[in-house]
Protein backbone atom coordinates (compact mmCIF):
# COMPACT_ATOMS: atom_id res chain seq x y z
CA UNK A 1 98.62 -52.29 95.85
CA UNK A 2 98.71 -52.21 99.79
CA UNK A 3 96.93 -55.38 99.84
CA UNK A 4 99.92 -57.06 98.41
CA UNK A 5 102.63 -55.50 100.88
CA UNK A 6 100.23 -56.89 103.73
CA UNK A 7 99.91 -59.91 102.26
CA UNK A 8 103.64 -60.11 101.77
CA UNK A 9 104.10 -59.20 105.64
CA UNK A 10 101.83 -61.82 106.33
CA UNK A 11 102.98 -65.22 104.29
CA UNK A 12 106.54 -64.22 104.85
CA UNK A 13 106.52 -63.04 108.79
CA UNK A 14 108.68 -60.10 107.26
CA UNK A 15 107.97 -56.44 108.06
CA UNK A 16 107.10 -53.79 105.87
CA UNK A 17 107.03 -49.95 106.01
CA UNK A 18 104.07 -48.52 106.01
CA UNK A 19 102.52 -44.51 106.44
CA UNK A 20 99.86 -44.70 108.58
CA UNK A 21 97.05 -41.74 109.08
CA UNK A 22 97.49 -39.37 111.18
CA UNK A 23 101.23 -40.22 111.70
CA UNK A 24 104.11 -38.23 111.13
CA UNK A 25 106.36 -40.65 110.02
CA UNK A 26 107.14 -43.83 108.28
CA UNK A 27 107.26 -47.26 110.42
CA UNK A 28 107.92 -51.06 110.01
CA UNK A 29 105.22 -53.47 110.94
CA UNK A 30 104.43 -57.10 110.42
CA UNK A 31 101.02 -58.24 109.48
CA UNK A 32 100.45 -60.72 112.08
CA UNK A 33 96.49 -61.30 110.93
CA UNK A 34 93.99 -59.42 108.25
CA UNK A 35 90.21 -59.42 107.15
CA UNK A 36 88.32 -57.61 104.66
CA UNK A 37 88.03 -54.13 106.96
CA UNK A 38 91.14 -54.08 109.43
CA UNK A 39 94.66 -55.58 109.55
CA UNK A 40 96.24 -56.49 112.68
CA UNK A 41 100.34 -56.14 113.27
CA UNK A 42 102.84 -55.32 115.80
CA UNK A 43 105.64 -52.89 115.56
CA UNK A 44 109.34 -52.95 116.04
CA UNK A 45 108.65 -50.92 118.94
CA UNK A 46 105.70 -52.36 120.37
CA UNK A 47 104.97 -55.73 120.56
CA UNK A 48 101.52 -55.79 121.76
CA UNK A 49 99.14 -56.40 118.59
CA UNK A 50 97.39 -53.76 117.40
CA UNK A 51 94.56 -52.81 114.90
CA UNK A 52 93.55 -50.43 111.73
CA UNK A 53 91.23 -50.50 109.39
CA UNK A 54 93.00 -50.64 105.29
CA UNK A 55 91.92 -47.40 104.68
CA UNK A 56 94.11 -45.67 107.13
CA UNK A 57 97.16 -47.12 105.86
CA UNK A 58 98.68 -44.18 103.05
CA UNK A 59 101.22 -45.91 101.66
CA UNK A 60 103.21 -49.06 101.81
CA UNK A 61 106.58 -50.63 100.55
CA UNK A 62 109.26 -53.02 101.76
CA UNK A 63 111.59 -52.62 105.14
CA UNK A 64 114.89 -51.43 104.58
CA UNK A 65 117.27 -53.46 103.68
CA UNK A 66 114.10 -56.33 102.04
CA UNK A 67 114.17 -56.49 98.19
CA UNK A 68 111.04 -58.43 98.25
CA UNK A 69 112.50 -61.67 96.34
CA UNK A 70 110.84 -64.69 98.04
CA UNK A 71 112.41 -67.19 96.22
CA UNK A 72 115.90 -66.72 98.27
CA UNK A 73 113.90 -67.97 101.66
CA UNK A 74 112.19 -70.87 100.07
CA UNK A 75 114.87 -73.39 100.17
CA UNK A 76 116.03 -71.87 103.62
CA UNK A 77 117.50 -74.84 106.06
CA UNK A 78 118.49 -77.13 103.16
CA UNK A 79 122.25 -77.85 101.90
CA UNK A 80 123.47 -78.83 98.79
């Protein structure tokens, strides 16, 4: 199930909230790259890319505020 919130974070350049080990709270990060073992993002508060391996991430879900519906940013730019 993380796999698709990264991969979300990833096609979409939206950020996600996400529990990370060893942290005491919550906090939103886009998925700015991923392989098989790690995923690499930046944070709202740091914008300097950073690293962790999938297994350290607890739990995932969409940003406050993000529904998750793609469909409303696929026609973004055009007019009717």
């Amino acid at each position: 199930m993380l796999e698709r919130f990264f991969r979300y974070s990833l096609q979409h350049s939206k950020a996600i909230r996400v529990w990370l080990e060893g942290e005491k709270k919550y906090q939103n990060i886009t998925v700015i790259d991923m392989d098989e073992e790690n995923v690499h993002f930046i944070t709202a508060r740091k914008k300097t890319p950073q690293t962790a391996r999938k297994d350290a991430f607890l739990s995932a879900s969409y940003a406050r505020g993000d529904d998750g519906d793609t469909l409303k940013y696929q026609n973004e730019g055009e007019t009717t």
